[in-house]
N, C-alpha and C. Protein backbone atom coordinates (compact mmCIF):
# COMPACT_ATOMS: atom_id res chain seq x y z
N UNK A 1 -17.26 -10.48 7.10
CA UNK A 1 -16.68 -9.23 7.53
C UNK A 1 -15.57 -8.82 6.55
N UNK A 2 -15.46 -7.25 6.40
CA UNK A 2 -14.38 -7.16 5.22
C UNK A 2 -12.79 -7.16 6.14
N UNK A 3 -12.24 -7.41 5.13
CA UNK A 3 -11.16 -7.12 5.80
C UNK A 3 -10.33 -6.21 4.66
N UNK A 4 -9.62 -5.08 4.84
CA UNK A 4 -9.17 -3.74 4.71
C UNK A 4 -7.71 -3.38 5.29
N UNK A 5 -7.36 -2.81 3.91
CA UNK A 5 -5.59 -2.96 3.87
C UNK A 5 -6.01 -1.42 3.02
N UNK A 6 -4.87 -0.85 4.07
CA UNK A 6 -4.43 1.02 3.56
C UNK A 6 -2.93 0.93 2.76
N UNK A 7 -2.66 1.05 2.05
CA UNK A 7 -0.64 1.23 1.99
C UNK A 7 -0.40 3.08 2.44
N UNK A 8 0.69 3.23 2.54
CA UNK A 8 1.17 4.84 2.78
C UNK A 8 2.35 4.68 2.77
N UNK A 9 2.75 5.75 2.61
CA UNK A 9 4.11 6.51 1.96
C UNK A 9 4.16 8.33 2.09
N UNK A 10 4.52 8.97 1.87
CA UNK A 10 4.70 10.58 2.27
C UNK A 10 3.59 11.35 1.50
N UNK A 11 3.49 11.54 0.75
CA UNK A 11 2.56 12.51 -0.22
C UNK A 11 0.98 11.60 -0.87
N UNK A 12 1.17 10.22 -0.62
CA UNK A 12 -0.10 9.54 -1.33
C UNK A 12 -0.34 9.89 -2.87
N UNK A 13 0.80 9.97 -3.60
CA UNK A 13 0.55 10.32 -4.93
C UNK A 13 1.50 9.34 -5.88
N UNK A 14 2.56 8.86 -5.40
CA UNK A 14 3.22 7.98 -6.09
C UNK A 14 3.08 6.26 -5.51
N UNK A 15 4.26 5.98 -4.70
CA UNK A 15 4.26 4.41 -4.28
C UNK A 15 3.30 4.20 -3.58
N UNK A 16 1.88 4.95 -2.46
CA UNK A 16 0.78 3.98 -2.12
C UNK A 16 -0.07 4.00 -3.55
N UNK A 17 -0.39 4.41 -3.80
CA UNK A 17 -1.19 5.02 -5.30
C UNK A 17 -1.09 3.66 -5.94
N UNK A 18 0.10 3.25 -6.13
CA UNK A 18 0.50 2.22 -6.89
C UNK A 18 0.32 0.64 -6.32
N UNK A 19 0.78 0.76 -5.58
CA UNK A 19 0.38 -0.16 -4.18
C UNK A 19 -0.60 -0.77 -4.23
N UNK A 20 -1.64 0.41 -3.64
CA UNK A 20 -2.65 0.51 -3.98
C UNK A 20 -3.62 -0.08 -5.13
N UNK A 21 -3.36 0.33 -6.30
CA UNK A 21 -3.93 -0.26 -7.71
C UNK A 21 -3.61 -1.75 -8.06
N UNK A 22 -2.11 -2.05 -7.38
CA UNK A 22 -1.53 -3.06 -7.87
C UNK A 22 -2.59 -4.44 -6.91
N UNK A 23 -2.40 -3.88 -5.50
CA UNK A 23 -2.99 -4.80 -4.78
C UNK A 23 -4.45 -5.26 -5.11
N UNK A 24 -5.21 -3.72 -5.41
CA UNK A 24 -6.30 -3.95 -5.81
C UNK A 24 -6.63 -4.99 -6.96
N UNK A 25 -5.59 -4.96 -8.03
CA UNK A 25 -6.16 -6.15 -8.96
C UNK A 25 -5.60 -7.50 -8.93
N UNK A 26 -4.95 -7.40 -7.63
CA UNK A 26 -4.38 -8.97 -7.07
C UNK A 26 -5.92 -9.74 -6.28
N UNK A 27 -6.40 -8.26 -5.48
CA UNK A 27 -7.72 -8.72 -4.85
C UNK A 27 -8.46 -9.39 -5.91
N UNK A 28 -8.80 -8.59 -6.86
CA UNK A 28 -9.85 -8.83 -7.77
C UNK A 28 -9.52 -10.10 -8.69
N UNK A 29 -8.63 -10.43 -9.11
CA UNK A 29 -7.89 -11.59 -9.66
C UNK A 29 -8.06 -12.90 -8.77
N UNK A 30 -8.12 -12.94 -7.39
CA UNK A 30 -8.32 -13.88 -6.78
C UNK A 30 -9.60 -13.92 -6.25
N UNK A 31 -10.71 -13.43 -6.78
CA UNK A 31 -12.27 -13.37 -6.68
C UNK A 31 -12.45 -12.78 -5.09
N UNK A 32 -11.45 -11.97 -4.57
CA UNK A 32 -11.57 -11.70 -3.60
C UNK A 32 -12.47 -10.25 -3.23
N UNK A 33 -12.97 -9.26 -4.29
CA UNK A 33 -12.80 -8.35 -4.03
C UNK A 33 -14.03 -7.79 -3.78
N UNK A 34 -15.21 -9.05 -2.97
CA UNK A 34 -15.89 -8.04 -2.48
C UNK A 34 -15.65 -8.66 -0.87
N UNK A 35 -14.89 -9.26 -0.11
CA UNK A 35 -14.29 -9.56 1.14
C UNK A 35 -13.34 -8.43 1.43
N UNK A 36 -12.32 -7.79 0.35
CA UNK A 36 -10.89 -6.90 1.15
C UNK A 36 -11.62 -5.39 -0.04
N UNK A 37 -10.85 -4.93 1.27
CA UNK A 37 -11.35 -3.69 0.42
C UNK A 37 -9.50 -2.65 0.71
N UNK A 38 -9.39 -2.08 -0.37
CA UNK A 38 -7.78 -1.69 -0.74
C UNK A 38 -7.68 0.10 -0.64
N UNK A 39 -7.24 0.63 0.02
CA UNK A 39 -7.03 1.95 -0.13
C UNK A 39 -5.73 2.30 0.51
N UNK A 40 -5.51 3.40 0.07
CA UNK A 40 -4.03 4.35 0.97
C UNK A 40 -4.22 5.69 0.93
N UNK A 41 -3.10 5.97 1.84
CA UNK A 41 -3.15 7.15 2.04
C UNK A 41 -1.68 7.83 1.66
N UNK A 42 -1.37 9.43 2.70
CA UNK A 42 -0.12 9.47 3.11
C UNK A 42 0.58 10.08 4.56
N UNK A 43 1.75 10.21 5.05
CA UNK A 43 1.75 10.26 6.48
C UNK A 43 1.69 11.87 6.53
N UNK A 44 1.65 12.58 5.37
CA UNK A 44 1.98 14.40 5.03
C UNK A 44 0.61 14.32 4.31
N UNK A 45 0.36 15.54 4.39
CA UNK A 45 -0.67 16.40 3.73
C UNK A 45 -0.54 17.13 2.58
N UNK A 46 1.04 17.27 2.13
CA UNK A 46 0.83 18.28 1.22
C UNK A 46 0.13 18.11 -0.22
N UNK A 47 -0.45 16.88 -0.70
CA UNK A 47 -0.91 16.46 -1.89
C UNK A 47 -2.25 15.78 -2.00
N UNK A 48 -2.75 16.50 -0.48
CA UNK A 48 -4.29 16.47 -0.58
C UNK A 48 -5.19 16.81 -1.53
N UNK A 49 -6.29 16.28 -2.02
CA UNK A 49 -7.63 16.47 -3.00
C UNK A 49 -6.52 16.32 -4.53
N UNK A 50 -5.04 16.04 -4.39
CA UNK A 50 -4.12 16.32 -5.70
C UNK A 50 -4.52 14.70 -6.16
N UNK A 51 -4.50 14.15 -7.51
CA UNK A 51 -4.33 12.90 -7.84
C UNK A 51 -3.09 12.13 -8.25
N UNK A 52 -2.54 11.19 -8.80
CA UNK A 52 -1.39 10.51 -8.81
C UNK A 52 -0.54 10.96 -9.43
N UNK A 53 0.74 10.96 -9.45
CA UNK A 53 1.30 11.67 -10.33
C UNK A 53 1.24 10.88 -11.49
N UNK A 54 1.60 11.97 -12.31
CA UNK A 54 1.29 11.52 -13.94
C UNK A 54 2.04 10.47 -14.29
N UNK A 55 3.61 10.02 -13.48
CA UNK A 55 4.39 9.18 -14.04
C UNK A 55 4.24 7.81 -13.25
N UNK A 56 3.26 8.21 -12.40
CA UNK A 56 2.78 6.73 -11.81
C UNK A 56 1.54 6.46 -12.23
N UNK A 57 0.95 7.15 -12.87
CA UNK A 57 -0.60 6.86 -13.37
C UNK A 57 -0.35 6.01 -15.18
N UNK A 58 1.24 6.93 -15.85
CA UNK A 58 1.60 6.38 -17.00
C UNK A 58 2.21 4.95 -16.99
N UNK A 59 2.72 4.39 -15.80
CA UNK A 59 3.43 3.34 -15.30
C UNK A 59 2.46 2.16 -15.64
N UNK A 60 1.25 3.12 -14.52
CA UNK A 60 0.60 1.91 -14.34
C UNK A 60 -0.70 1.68 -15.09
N UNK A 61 -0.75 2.61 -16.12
CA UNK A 61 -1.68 2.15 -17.65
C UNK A 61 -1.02 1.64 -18.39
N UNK A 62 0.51 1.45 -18.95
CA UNK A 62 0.62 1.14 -19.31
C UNK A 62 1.02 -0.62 -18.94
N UNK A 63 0.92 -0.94 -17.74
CA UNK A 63 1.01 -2.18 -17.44
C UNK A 63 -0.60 -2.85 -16.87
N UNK A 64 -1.54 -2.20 -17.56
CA UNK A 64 -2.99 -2.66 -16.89
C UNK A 64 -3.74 -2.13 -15.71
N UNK A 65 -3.49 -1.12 -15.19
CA UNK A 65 -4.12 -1.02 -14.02
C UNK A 65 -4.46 -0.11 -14.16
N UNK A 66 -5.40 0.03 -13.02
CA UNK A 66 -6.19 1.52 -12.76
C UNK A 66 -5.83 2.55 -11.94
N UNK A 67 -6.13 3.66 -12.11
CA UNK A 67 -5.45 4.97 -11.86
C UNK A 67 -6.47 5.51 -10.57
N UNK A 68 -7.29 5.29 -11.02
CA UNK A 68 -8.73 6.39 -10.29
C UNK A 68 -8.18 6.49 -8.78
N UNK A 69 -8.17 7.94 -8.79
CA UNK A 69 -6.77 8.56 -7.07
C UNK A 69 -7.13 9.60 -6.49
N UNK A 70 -7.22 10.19 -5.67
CA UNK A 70 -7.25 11.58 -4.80
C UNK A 70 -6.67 11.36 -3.37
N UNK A 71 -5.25 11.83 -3.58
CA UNK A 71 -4.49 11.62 -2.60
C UNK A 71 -5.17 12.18 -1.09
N UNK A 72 -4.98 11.61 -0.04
CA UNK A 72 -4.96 11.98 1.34
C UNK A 72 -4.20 11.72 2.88
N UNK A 73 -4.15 12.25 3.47
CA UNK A 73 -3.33 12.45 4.70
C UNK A 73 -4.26 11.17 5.43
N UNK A 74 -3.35 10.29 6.09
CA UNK A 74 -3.35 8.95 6.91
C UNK A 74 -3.95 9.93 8.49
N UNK A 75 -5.08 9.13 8.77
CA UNK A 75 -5.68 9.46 10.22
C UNK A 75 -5.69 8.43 11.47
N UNK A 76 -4.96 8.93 12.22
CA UNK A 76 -4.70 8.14 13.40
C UNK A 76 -6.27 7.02 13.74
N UNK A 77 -7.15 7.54 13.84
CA UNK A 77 -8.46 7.13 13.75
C UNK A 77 -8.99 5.72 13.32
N UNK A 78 -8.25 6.12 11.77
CA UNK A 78 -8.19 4.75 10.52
C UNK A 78 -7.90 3.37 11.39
N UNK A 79 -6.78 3.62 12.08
CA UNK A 79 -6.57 2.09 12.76
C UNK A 79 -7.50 1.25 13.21
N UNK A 80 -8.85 1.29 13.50
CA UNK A 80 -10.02 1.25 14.21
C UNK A 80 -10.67 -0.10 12.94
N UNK A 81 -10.47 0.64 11.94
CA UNK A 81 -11.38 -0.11 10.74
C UNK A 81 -10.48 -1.14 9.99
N UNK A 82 -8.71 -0.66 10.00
CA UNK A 82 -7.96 -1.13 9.43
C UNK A 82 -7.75 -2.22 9.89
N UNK A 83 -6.95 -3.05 8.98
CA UNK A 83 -6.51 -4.90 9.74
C UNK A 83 -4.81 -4.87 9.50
N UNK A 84 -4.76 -4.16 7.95
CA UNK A 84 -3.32 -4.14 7.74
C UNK A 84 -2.78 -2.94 7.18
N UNK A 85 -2.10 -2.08 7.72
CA UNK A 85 -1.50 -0.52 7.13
C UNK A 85 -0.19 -0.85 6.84
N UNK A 86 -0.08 -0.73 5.32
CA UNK A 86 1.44 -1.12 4.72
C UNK A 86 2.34 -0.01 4.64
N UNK A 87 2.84 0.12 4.94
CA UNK A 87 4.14 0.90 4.76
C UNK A 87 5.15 0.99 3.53
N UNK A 88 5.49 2.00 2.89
CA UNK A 88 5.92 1.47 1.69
C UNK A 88 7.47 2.15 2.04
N UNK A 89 8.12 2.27 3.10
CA UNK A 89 9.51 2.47 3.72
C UNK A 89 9.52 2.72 5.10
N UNK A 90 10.64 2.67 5.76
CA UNK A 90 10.83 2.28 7.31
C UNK A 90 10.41 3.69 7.79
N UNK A 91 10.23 4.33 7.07
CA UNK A 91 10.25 6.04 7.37
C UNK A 91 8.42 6.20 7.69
N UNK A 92 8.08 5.80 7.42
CA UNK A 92 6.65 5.71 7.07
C UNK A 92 6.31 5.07 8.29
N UNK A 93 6.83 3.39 8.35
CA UNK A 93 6.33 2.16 9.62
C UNK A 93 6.54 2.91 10.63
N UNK A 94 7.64 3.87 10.63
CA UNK A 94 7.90 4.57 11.96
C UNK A 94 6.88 5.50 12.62
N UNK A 95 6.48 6.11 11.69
CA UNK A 95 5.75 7.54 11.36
C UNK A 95 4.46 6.96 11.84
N UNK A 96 4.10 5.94 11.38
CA UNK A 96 2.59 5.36 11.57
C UNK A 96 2.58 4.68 12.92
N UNK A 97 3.47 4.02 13.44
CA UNK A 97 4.10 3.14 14.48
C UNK A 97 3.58 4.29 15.82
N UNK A 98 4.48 5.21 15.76
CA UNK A 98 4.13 6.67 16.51
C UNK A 98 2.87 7.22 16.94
N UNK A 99 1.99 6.76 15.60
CA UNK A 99 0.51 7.56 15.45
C UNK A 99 -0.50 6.67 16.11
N UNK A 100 0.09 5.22 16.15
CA UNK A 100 -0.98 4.75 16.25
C UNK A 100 -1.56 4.65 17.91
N UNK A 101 -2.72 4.46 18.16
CA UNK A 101 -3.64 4.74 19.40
C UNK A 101 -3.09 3.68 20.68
N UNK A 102 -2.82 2.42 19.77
CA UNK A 102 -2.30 1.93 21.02
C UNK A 102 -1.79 0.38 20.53
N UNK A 103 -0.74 -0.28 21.00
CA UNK A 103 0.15 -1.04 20.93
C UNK A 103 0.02 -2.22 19.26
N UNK A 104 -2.02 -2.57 20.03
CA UNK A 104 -2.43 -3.29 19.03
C UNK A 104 -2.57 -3.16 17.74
N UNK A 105 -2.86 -1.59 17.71
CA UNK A 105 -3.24 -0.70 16.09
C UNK A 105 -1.61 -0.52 15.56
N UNK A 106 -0.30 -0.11 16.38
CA UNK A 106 1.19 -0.65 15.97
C UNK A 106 1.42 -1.76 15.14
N UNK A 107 0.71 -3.19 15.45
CA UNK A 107 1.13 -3.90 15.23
C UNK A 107 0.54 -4.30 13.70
N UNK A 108 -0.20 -3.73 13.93
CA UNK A 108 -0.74 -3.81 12.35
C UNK A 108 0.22 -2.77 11.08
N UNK A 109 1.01 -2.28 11.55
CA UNK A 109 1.84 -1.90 10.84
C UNK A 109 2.78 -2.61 10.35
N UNK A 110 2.75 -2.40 8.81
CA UNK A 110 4.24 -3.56 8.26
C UNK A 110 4.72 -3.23 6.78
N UNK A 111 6.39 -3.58 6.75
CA UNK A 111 6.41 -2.76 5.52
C UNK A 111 6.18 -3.55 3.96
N UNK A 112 5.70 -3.35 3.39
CA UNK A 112 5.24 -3.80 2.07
C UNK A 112 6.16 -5.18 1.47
N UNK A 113 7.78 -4.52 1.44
CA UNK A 113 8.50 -5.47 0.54
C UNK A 113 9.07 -6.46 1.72
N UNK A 114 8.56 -6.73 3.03
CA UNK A 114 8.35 -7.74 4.25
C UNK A 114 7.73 -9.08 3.33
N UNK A 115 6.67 -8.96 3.10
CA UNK A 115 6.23 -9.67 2.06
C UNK A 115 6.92 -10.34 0.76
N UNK A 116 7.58 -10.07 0.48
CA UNK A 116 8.53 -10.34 -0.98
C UNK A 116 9.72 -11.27 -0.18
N UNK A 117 9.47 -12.56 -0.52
CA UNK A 117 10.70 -13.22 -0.14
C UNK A 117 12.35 -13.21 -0.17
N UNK A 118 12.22 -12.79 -1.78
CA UNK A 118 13.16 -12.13 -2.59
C UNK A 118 13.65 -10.83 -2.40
N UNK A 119 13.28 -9.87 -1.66
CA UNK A 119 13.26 -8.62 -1.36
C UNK A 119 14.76 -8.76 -0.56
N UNK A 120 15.60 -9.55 0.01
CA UNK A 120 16.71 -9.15 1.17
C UNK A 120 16.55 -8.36 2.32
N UNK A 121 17.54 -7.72 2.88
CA UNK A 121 17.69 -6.99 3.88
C UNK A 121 17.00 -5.59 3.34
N UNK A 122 17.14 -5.24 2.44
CA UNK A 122 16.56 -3.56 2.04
C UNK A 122 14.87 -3.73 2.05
N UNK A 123 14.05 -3.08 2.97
CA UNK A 123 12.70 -3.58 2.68
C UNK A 123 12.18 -2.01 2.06
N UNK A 124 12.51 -0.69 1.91
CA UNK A 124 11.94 0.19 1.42
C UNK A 124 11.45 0.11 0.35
N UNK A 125 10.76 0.80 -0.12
CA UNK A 125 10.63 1.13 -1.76
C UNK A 125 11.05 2.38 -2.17
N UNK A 126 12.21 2.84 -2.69
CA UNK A 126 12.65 3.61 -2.81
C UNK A 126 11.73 4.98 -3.17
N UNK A 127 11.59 6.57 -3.00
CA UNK A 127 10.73 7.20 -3.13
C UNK A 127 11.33 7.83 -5.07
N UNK A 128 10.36 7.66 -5.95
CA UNK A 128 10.25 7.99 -7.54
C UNK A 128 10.19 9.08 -7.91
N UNK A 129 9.87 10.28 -6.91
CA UNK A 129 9.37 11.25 -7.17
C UNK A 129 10.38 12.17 -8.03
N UNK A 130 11.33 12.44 -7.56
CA UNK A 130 12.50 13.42 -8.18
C UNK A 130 13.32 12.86 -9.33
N UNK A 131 12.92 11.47 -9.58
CA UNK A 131 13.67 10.91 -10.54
C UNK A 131 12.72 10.80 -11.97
N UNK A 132 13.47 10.19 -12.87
CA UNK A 132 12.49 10.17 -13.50
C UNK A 132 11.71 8.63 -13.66
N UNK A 133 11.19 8.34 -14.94
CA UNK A 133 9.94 7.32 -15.25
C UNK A 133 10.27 5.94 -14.55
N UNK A 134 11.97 5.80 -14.69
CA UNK A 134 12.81 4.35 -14.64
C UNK A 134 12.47 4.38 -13.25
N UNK A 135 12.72 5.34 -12.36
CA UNK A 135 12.13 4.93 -10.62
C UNK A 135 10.91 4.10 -10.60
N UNK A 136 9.34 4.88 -11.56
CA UNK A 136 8.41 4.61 -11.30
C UNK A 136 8.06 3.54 -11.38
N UNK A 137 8.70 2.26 -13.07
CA UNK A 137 8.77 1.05 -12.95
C UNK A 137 9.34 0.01 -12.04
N UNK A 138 10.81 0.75 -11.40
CA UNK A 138 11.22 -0.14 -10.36
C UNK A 138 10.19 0.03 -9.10
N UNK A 139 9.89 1.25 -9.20
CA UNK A 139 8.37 1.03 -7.86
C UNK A 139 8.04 -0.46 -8.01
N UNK A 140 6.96 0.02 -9.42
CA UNK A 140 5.78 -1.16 -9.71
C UNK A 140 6.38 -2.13 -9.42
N UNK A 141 8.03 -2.84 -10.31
CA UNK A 141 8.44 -4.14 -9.94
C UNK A 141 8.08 -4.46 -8.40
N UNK A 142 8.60 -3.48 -7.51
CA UNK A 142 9.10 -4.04 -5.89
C UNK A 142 7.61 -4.52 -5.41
N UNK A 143 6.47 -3.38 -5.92
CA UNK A 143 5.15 -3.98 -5.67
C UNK A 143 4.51 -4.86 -5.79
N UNK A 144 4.70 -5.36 -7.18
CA UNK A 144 4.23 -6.61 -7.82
C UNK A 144 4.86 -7.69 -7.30
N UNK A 145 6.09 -7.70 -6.85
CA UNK A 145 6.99 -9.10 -6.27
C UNK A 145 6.35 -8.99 -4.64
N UNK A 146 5.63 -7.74 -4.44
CA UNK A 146 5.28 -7.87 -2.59
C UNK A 146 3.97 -8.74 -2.67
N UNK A 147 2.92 -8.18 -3.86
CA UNK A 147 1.59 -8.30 -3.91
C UNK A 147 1.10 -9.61 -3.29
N UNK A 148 2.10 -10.55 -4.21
CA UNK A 148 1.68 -12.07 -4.19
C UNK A 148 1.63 -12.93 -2.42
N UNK A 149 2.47 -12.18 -2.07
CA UNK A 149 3.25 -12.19 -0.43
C UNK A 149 1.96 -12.17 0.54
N UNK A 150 2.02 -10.85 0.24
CA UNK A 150 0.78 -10.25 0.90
C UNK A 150 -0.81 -10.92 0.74
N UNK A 151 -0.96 -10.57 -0.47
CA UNK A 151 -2.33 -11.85 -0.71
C UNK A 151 -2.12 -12.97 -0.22
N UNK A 152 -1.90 -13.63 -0.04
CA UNK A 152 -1.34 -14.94 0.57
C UNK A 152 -1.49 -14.91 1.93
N UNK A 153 -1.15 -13.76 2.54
CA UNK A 153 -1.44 -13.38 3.90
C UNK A 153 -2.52 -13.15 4.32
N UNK A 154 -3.17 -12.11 3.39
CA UNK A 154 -4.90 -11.55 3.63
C UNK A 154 -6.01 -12.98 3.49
N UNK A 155 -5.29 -13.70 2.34
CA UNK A 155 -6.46 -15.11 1.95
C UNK A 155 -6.33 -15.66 3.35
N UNK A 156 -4.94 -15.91 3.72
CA UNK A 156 -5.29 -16.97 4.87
C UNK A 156 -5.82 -15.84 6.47
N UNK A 157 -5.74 -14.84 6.53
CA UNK A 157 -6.50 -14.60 7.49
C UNK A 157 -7.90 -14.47 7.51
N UNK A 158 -8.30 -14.17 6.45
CA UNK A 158 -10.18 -14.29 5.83
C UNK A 158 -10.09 -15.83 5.85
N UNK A 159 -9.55 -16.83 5.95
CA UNK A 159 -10.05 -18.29 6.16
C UNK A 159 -10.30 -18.37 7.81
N UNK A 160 -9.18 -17.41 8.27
CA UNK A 160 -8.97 -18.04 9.66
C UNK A 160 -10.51 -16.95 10.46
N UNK A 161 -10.78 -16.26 9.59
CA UNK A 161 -12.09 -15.33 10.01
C UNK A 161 -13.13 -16.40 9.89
N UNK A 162 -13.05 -17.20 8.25
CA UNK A 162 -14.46 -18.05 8.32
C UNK A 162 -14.82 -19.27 9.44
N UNK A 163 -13.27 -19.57 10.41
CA UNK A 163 -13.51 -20.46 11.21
C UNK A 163 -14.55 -20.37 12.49
């Protein structure tokens, strides 16, 4: 059975985007990637059918990853198929927390840098958009220090599936 992880954030064009890509080649790196399957969204609409922004798509070519994006609005619905909906700030866990159908589909909500041991008390990822390029790498950092967290989490619940 697959198991399926969304990230979100406001517009789906910067920090899930990234998230997103990043996690994806954590999947694929750990021969995982035809078990999890990786997508996001966002909790707003306004950057629907739009693709990543350019300074998160430049971020993250130039550190190896893949871009391929068409942002979309997060559907209450999704919870149904989902196992884990990441949150990439408390603004978001809330937002999704709200949406979701019922207590159990809540709980599957969690925020990204939860994962990152190292992360402290601040679990957001700050939003890149209005700033410039230097946001977009501290994105990627906060992602890349969650990724490992998180995988770690998804491996051992696909074990606890094969039992």
């Amino acid at each position: 059975m697959t198991y399926r992880v969304s990230f979100v954030c406001t517009g789906n064009i910067c920090r899930s985007p990234m998230a997103e890509s990043v996690f994806r080649a954590r999947v694929a790196e750990a021969g995982l990637d035809g078990l999890v399957e990786v997508d996001s969204a966002g909790t707003d609409g306004w950057h629907e059918g739009d693709g990543a922004d350019p300074r998160a798509v430049a971020v993250l070519e130039e550190h190896g990853y893949g871009t391929d994006h068409t942002a979309r609005r997060f559907q209450a619905s999704w919870f149904a198929r989902l196992d884990l909906v990441i949150a990439l700030d408390s603004g978001h866990r809330k937002t999704l927390r709200r949406l979701a159908p019922t207590e159990q589909d809540a709980q599957k909500v969690h925020l990204l840098r939860s994962y990152d041991p190292d992360a402290g008390d601040d679990l957001d990822v700050p939003d890149p958009y209005y700033g410039g390029l230097d946001g977009f790498e501290e994105c990627l950092e906060m992602v890349e220090a969650a990724s490992e967290g998180l995988l770690a989490v998804v491996r051992d619940e696909l074990e606890g599936r094969a039992v």
